[in-house]
Protein backbone atom coordinates (compact mmCIF):
# COMPACT_ATOMS: atom_id res chain seq x y z
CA UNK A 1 0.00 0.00 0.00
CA UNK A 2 1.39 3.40 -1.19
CA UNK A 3 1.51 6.00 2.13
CA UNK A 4 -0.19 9.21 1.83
CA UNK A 5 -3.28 7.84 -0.95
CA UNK A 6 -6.72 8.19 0.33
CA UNK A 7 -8.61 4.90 -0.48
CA UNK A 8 -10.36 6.25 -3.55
CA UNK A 9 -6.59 6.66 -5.30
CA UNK A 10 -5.39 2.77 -3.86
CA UNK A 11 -8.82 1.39 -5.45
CA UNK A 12 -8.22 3.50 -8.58
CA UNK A 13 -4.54 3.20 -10.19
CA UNK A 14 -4.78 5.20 -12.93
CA UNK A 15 -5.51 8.57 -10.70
CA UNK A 16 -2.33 10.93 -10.87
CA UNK A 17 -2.00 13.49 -8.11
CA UNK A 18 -0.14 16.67 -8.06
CA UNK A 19 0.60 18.76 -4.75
CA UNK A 20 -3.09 19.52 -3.26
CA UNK A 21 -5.33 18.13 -6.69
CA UNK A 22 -6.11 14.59 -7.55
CA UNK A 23 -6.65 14.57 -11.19
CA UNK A 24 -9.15 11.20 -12.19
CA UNK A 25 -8.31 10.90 -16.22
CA UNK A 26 -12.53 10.98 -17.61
CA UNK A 27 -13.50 7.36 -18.84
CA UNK A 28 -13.57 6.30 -22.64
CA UNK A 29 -17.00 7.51 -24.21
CA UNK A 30 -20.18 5.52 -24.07
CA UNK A 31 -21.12 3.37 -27.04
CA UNK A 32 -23.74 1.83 -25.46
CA UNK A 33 -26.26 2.56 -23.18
CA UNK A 34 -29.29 0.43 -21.97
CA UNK A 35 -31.31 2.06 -19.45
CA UNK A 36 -34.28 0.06 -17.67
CA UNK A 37 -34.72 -2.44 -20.79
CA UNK A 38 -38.03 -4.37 -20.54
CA UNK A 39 -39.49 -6.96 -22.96
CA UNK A 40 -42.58 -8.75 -22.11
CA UNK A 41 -43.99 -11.58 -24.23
CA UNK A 42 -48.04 -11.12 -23.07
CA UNK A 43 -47.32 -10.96 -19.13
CA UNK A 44 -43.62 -12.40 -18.92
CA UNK A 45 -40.74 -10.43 -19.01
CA UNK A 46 -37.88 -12.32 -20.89
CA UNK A 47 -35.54 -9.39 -20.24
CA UNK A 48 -36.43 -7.58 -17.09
CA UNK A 49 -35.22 -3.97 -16.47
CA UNK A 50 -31.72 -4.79 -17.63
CA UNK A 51 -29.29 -1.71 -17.51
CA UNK A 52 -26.02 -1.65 -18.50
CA UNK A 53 -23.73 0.46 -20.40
CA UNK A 54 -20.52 -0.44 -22.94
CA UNK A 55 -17.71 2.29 -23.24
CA UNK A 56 -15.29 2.54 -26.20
CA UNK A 57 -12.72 -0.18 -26.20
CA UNK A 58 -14.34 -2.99 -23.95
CA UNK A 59 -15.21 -6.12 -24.54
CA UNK A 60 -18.02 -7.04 -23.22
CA UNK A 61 -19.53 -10.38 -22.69
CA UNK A 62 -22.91 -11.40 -22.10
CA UNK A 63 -23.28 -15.05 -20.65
CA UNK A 64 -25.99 -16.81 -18.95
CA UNK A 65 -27.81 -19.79 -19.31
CA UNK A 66 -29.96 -20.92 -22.40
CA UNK A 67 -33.42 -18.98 -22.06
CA UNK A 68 -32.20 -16.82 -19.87
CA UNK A 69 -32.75 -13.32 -22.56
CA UNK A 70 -29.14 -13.15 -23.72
CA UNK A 71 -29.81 -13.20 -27.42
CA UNK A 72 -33.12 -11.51 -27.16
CA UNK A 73 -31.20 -8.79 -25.10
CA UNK A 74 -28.47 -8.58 -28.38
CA UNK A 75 -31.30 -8.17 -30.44
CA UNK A 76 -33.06 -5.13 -29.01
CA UNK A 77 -29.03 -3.46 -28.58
CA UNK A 78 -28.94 -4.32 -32.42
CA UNK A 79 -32.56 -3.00 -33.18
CA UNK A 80 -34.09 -5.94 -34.48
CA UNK A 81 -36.55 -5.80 -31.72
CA UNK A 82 -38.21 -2.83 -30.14
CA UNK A 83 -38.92 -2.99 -26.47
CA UNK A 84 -41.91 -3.12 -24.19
CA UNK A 85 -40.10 0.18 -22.66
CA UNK A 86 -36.61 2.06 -21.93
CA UNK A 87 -33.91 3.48 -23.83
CA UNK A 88 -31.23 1.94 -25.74
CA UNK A 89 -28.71 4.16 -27.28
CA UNK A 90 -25.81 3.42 -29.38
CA UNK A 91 -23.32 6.08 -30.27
CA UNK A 92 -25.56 8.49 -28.35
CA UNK A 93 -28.49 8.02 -30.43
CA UNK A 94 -31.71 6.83 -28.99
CA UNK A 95 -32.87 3.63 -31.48
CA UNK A 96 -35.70 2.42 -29.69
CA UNK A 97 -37.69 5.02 -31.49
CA UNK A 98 -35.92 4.93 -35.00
CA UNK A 99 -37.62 3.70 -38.14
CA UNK A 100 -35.71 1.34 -40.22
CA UNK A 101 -34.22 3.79 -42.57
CA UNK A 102 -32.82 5.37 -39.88
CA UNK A 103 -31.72 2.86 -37.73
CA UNK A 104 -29.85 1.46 -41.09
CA UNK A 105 -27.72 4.33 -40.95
CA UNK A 106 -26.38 3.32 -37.27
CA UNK A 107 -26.18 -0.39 -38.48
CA UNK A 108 -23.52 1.05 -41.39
CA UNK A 109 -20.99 1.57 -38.41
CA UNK A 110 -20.91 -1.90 -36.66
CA UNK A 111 -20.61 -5.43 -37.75
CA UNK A 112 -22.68 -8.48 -36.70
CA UNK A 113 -20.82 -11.90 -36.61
CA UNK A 114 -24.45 -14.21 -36.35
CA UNK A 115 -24.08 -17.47 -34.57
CA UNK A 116 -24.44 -19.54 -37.49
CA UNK A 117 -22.32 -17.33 -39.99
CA UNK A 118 -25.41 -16.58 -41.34
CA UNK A 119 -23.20 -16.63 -45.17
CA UNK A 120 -25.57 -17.31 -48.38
CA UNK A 121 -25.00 -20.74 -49.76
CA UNK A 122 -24.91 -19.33 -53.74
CA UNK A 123 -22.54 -17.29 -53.56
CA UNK A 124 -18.69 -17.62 -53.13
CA UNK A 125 -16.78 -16.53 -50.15
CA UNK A 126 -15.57 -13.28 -51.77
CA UNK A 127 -19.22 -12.60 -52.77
CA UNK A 128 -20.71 -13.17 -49.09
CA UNK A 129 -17.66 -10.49 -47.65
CA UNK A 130 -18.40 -8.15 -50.20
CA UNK A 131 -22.28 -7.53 -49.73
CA UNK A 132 -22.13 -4.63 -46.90
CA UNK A 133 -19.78 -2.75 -49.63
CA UNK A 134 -22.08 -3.24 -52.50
CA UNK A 135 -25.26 -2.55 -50.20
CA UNK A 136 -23.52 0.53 -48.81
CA UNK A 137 -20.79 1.92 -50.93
CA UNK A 138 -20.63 3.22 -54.41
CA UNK A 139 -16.86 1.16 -54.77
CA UNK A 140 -15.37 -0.04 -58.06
CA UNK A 141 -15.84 -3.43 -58.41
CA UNK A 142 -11.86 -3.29 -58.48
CA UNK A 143 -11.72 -1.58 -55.13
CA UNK A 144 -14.58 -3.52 -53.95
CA UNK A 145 -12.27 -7.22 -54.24
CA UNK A 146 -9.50 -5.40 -52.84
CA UNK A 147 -11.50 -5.11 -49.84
CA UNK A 148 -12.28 -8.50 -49.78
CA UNK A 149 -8.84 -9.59 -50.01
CA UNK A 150 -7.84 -7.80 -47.38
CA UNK A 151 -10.54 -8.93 -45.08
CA UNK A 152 -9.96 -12.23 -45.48
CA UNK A 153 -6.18 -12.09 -45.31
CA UNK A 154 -7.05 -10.28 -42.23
CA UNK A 155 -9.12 -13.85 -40.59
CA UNK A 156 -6.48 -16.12 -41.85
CA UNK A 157 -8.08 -17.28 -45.37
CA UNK A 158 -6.34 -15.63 -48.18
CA UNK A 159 -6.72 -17.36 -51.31
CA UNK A 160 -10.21 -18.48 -50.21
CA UNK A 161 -12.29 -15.98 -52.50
CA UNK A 162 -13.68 -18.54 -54.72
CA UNK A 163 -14.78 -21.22 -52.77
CA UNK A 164 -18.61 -21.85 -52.01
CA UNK A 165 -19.91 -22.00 -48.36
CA UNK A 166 -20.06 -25.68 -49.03
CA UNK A 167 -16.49 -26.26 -49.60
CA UNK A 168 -15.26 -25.21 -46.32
CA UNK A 169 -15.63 -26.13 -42.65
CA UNK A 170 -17.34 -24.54 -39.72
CA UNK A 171 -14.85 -22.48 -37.99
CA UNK A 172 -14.16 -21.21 -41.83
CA UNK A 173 -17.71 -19.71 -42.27
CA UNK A 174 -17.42 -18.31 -39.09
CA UNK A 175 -13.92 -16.57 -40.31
CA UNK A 176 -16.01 -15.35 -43.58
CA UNK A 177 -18.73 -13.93 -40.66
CA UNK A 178 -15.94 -12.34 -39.09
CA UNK A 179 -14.57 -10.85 -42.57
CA UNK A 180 -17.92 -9.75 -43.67
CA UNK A 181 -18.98 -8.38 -40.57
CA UNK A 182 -15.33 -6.00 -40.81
CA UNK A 183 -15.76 -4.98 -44.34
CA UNK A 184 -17.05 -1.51 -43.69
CA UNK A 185 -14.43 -1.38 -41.42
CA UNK A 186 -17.21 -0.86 -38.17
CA UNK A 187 -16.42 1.04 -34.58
CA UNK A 188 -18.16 -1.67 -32.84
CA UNK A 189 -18.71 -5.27 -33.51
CA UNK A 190 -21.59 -7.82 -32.18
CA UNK A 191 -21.04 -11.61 -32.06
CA UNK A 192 -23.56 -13.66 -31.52
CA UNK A 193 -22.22 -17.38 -29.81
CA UNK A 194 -19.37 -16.49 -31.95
CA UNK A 195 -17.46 -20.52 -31.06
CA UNK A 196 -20.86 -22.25 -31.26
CA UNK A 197 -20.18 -25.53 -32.66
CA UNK A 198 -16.05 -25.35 -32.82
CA UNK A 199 -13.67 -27.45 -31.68
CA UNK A 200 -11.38 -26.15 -28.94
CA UNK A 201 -8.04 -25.32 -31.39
CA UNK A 202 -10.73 -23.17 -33.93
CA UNK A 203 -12.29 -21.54 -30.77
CA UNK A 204 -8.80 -20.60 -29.80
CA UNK A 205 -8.69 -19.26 -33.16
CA UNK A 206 -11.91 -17.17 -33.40
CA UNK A 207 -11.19 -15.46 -29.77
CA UNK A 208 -7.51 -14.60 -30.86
CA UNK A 209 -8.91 -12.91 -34.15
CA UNK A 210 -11.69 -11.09 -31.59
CA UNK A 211 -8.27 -10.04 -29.24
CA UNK A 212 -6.63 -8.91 -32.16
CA UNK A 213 -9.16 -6.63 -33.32
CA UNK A 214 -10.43 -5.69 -29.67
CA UNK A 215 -7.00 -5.04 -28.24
CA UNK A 216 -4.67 -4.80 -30.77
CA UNK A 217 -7.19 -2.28 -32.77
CA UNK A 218 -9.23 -0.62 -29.84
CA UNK A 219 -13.06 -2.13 -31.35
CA UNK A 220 -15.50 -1.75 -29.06
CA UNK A 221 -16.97 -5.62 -28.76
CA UNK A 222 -20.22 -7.18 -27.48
CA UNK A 223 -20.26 -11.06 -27.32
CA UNK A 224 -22.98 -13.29 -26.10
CA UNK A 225 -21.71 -16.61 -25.14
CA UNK A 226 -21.90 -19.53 -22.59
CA UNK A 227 -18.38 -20.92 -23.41
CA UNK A 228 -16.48 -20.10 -20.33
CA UNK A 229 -13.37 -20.91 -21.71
CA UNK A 230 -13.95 -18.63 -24.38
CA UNK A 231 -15.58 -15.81 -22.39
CA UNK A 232 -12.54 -15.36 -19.82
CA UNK A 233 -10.06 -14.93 -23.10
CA UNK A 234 -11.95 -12.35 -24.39
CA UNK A 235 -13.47 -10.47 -21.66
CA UNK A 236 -12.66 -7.10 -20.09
CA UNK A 237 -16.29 -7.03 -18.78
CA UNK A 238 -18.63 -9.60 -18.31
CA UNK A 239 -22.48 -9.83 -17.08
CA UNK A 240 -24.68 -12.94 -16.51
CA UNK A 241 -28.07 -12.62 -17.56
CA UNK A 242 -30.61 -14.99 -14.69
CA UNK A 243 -34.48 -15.20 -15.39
CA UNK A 244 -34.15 -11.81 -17.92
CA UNK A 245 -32.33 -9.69 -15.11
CA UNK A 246 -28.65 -9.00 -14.28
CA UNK A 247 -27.74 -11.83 -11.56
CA UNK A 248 -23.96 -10.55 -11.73
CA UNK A 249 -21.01 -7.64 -13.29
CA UNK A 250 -17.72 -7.27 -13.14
CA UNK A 251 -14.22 -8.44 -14.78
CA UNK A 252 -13.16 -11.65 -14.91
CA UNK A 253 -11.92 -11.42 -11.98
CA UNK A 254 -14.59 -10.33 -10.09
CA UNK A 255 -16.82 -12.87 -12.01
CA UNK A 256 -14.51 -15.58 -10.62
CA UNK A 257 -14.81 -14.50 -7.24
CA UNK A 258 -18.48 -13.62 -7.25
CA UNK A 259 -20.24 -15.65 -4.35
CA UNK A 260 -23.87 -15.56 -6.49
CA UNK A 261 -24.34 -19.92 -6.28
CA UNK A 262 -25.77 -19.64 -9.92
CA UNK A 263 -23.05 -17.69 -10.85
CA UNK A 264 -20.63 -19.98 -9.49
CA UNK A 265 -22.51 -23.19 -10.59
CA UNK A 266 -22.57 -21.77 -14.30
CA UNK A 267 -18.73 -20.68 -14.87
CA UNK A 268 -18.06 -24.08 -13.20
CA UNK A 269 -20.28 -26.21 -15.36
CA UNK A 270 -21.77 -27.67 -12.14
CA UNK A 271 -24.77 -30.21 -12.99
CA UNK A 272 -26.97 -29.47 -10.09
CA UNK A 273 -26.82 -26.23 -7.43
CA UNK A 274 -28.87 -23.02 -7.60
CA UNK A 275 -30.37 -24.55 -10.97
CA UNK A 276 -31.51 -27.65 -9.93
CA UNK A 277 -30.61 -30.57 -12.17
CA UNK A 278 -34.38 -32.26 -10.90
CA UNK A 279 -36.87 -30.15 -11.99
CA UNK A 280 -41.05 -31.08 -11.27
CA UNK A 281 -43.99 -30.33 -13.21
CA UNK A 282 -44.75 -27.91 -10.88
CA UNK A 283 -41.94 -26.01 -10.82
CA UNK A 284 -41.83 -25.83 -14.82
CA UNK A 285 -45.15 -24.73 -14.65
CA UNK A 286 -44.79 -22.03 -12.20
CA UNK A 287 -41.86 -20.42 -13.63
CA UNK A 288 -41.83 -16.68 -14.10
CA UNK A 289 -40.79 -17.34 -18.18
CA UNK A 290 -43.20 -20.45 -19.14
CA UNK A 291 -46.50 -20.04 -20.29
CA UNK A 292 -48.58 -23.37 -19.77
CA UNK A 293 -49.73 -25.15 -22.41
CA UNK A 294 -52.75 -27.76 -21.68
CA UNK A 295 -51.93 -31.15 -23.05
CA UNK A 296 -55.23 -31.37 -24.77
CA UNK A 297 -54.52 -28.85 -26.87
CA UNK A 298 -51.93 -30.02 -28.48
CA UNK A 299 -54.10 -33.40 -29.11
CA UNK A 300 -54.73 -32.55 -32.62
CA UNK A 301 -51.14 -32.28 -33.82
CA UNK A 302 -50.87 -35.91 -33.95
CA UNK A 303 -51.71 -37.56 -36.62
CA UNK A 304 -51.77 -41.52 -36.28
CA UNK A 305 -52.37 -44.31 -38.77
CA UNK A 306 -54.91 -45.98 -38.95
CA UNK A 307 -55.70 -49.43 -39.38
């Protein structure tokens, strides 16, 4: 411990004090801002005043278990969805309330990496990288495959222009998502599940590529994910969605440490704990994000032979 520092300077590092003034450097800008986020399907809320805001050069990730609002959560940040209320803002400008020809212009300065790849199956590789430019630029077709190039050179496939979606494996599509998702060259990216589906040595891949653009380049990154491994690469900030509301926030660190047992029972992978493993008829019934569906009425989607 440094003599003479008040406790706010030993929790904070990065203060720098001169004589009588303690100067506090002002934090990186806002890029995101969520404020009191709530989206109700009839009378559930699948994301439940959720807050939360992402400043320039973070990486954030958003983890939780499956149903618990993550991806619905990414699509309302994205604009995809509009909420049942509150704000979300992306470089300072309120989209809740945009129309889509308005909202398109935000969209033109971040990428979206989808879980899937999302890349179309008749065109090439070079063709699928290229459509943001030919959507939203008035490029030469010359200047538009030099893009391209350099995209792809940029996730490890040079050379790979050609090829159809087809010809190439998983954790390649999700390079092309990567490539396409850069091409306008974006302040912020999304990723949606971004190692869904890989095998550890492409995961490793896929999160260097995300470090390499995050840190090495300053992006501003989102990434919803329940691959631990993954998530504590990546991460300078992580939050874990629970029943649509934020059960936990912090770094990695402080993620690691956090006593919350479903926190601890999800980075851990643990079968049975604050989500029990067991779960009744009752308690599925009764749970704030099912709506109950009567057996009989599904009695008529059956159809069985007769005689």
């Amino acid at each position: 411990m440094l003599p003479g520092l008040s406790s706010f300077e030993r929790r904070h590092s990065f203060v720098i004090r001169h004589s009588d003034f303690v100067i506090v450097p002002m934090p990186d800008p806002a890029v995101i801002e969520v404020d009191n986020l709530v989206r109700k399907f009839g009378d559930r809320a699948v994301i439940d005043d959720v807050s939360l805001t992402v400043h320039s050069g973070e990486t954030l990730v958003i983890m939780g278990g499956s149903g618990c609002g993550k991806s619905t959560l990414l699509r309302h940040i994205i604009g995809v969805m509009k909420p049942t209320s509150g704000s979300v803002k992306i470089f300072d400008e309120e989209i809740t309330t945009m129309n889509e020809r308005e909202i398109s212009g935000i969209r033109r300065r971040f990428g979206m990496l989808f879980q899937s790849g999302a890349l179309l199956a008749s065109l090439t590789v070079g063709e699928n990288v290229a459509l943001p430019l030919l959507q939203h630029t008035d490029m030469s077709p010359e200047e538009v495959e030099e893009v391209v190039r350099d995209k792809l050179e940029m996730v490890g496939l040079t050379g790979f222009e050609h090829l159809k979606p087809a010809e190439i494996s998983g954790g390649m599509k999700k390079r092309v998502g990567l490539a396409r998702a850069l091409a306008l060259d974006p302040e912020l990216l999304f990723s949606d599940e971004p190692t869904s589906g890989l095998d550890p040595i492409m995961t490793a891949v896929v999160d260097q590529l995300t470090l390499n653009l995050t840190r090495g380049s300053g992006m501003t990154a989102v990434v919803v994910t329940h691959d631990m491994t993954s998530a504590f690469r990546i991460a300078t900030r992580m939050i874990m969605l629970g029943h649509g509301k934020i059960v936990a926030e912090g770094t990695p660190d402080e993620i690691r440490n956090d006593p919350h047992p479903e926190v601890q029972q999800f980075i851990n992978g643990r079968p049975d704990g604050a989500v029990p493993m067991n779960l009744s008829h009752d308690e599925h019934e009764h749970h704030q994000h099912v709506k109950p569906r009567p057996f009989v009425s599904a009695r008529n989607r059956f159809h069985h032979k007769t005689g």
